[in-house]
C-alpha atoms as a PDB file:
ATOM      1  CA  UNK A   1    -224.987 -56.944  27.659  1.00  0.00           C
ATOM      2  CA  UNK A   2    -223.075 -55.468  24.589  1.00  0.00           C
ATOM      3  CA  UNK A   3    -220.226 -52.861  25.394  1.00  0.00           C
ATOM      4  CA  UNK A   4    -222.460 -50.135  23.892  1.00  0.00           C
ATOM      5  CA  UNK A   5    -224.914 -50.980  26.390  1.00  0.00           C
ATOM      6  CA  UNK A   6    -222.864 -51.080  29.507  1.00  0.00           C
ATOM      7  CA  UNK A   7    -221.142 -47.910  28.388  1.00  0.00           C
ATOM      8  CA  UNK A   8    -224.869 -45.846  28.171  1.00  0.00           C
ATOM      9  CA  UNK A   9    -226.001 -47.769  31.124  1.00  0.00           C
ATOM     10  CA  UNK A  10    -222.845 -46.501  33.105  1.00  0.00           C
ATOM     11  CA  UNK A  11    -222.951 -43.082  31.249  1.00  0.00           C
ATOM     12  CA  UNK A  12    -219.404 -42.948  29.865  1.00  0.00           C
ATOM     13  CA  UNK A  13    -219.227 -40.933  26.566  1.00  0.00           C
ATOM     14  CA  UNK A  14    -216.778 -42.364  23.823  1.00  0.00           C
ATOM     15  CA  UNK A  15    -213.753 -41.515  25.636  1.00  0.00           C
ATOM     16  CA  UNK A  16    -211.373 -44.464  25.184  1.00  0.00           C
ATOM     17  CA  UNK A  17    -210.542 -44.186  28.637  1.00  0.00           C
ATOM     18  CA  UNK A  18    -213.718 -45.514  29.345  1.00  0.00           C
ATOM     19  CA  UNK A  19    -214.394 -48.425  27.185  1.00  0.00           C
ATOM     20  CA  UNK A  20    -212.017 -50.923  29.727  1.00  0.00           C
ATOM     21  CA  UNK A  21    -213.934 -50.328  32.295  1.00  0.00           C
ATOM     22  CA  UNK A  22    -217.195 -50.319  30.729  1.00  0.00           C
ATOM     23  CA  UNK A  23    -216.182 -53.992  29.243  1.00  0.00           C
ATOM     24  CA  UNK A  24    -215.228 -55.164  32.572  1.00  0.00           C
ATOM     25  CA  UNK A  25    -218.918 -54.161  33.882  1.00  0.00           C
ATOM     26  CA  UNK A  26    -220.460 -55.416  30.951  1.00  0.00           C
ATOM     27  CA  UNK A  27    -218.718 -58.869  31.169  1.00  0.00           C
ATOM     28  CA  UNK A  28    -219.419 -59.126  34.975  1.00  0.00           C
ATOM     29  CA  UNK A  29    -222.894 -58.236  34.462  1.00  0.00           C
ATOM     30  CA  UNK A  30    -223.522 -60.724  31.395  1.00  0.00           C
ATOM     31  CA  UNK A  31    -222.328 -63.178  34.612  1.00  0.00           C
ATOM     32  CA  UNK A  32    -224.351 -62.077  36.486  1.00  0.00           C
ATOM     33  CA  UNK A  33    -221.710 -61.363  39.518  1.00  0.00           C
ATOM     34  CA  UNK A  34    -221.526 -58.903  42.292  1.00  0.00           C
ATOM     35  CA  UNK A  35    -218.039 -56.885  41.859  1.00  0.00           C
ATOM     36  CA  UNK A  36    -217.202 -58.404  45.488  1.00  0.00           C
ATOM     37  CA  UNK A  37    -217.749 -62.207  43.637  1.00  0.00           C
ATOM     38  CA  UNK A  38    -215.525 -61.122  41.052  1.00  0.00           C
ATOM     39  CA  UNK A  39    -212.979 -60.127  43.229  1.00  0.00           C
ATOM     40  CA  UNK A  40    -212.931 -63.361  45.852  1.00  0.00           C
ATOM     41  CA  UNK A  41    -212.204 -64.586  42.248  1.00  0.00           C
ATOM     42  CA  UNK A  42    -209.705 -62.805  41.228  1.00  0.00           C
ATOM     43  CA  UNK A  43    -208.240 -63.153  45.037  1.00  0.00           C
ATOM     44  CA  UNK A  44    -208.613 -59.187  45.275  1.00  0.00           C
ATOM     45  CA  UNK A  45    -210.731 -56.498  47.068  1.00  0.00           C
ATOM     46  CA  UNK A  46    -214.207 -55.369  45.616  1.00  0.00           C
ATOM     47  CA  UNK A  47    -212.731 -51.450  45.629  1.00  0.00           C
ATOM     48  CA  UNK A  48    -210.349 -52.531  43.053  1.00  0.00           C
ATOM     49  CA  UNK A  49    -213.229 -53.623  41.113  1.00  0.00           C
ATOM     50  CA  UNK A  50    -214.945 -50.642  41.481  1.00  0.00           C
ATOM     51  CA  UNK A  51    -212.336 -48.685  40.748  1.00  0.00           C
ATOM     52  CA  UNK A  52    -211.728 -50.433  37.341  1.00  0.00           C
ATOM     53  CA  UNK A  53    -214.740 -50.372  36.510  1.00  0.00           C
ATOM     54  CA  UNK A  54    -214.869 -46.547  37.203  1.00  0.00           C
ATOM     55  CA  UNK A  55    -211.478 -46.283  35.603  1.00  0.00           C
ATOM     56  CA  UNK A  56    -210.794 -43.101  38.087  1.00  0.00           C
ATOM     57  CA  UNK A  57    -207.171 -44.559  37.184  1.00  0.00           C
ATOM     58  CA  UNK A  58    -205.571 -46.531  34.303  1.00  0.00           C
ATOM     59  CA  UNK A  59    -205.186 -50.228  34.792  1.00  0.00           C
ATOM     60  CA  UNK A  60    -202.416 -53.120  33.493  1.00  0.00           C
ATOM     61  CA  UNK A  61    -202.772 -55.724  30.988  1.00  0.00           C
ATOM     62  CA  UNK A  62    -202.311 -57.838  34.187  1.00  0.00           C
ATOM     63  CA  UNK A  63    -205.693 -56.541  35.541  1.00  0.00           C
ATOM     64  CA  UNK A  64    -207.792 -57.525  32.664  1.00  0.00           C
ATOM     65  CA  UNK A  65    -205.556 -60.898  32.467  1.00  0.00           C
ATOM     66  CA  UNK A  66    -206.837 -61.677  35.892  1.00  0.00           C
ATOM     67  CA  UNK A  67    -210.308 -60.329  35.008  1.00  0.00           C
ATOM     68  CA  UNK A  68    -210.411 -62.554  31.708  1.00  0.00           C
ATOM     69  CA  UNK A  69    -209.250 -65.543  33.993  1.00  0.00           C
ATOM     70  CA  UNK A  70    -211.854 -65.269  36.633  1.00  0.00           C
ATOM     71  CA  UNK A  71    -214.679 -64.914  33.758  1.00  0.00           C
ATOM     72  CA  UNK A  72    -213.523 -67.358  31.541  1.00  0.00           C
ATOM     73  CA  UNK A  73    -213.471 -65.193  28.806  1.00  0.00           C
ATOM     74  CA  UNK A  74    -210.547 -64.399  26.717  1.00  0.00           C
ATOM     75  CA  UNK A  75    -208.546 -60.982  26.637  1.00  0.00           C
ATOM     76  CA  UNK A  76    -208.531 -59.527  23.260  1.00  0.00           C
ATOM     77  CA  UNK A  77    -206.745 -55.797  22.264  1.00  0.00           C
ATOM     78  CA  UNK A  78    -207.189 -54.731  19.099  1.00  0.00           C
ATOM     79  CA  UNK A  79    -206.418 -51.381  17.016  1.00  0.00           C
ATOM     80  CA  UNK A  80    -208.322 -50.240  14.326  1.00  0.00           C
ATOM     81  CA  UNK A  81    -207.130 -47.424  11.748  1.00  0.00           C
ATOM     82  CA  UNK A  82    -209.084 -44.185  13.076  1.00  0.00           C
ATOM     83  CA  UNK A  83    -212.843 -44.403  11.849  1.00  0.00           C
ATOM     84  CA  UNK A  84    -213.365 -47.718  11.151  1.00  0.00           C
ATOM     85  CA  UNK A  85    -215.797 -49.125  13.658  1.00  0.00           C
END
């Protein structure tokens, strides 16, 4: 699942605030996990999966660390000059 996809599938908008938890979704679904296998995991509760993935608050770089970690997937933040992409 693409981050476009899990962001219409989860009905976010374009607000940046959405897009981490959006990816987090989309990279637990491509997986195939249940947020509460994510979290045993990450050694966490499946609410703080939830609420990541709900972003109803903002989240460390530690977060998606231990997210990257538990998916075997690497972290990567990028910015991009307004517009492009």
């Amino acid at each position: 699942m693409t981050l476009k996809q899990a962001k219409k599938k989860l009905g976010f908008d374009q607000d940046a605030k959405y897009v981490v938890g959006a990816a987090i979704y989309a990279v637990r679904f491509g997986l195939e996990l249940t947020q509460k296998e994510l979290a045993r995991r990450m050694e966490t509760h499946q609410s703080l999966i939830a609420r990541a993935e709900a972003m109803d608050r903002y989240f460390s770089t530690e977060l998606l660390e231990r997210v990257a970690k538990a998916t075997d997937t690497e972290l990567v933040i990028t910015f991009r000059k307004r517009g492009e992409g």
